[in-house]
Protein backbone atom coordinates (compact mmCIF):
# COMPACT_ATOMS: atom_id res chain seq x y z
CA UNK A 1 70.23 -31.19 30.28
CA UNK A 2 73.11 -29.98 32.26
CA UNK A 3 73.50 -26.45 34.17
CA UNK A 4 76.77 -24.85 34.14
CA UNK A 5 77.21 -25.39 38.64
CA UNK A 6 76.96 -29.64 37.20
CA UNK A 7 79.17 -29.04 34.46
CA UNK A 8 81.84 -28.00 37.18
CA UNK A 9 82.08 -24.53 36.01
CA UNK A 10 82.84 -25.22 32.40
CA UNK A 11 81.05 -23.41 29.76
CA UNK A 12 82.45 -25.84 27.19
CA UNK A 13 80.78 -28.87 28.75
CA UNK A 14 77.22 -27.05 28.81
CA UNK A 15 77.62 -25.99 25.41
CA UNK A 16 78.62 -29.49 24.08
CA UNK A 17 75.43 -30.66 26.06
CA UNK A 18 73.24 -27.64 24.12
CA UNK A 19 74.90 -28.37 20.79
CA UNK A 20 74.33 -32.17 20.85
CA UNK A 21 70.64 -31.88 22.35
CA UNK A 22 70.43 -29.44 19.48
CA UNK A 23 70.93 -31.36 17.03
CA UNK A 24 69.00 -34.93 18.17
CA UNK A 25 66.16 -32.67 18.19
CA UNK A 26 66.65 -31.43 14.92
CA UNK A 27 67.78 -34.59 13.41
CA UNK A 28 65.48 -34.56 10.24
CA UNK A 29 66.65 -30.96 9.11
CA UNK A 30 70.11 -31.52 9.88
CA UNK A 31 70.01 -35.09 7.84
CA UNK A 32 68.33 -33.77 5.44
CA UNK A 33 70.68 -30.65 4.45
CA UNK A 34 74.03 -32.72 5.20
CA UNK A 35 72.62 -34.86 2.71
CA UNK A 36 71.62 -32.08 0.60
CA UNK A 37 75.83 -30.99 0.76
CA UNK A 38 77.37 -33.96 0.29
CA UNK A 39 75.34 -34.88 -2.70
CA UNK A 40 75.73 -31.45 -4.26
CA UNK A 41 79.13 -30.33 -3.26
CA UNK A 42 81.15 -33.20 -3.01
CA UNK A 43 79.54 -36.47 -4.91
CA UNK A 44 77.91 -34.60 -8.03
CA UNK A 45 80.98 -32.70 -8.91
CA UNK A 46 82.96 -36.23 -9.10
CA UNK A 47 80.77 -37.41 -12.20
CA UNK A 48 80.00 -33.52 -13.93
């Protein structure tokens, strides 16, 4: 993971590195409950 001094001072480029480490390490939740929404919110309303 980056620090903010290697990310040249940008706080956007150290957050994008926290948000996408994020979510490879939660990659089994986050499948799981985008799954979860676009089964229940967007494909099961097509056929109801």
């Amino acid at each position: 993971m980056i620090n903010l001094a290697e990310s040249g001072g940008s706080g956007l480029a150290l957050a994008k590195e926290i948000y996408a480490q994020s979510l490879h390490d939660n990659r089994t939740i986050v499948s799981r409950c985008v799954t979860e929404n676009l089964l229940d919110r967007h494909m099961k309303p097509l056929f109801l």
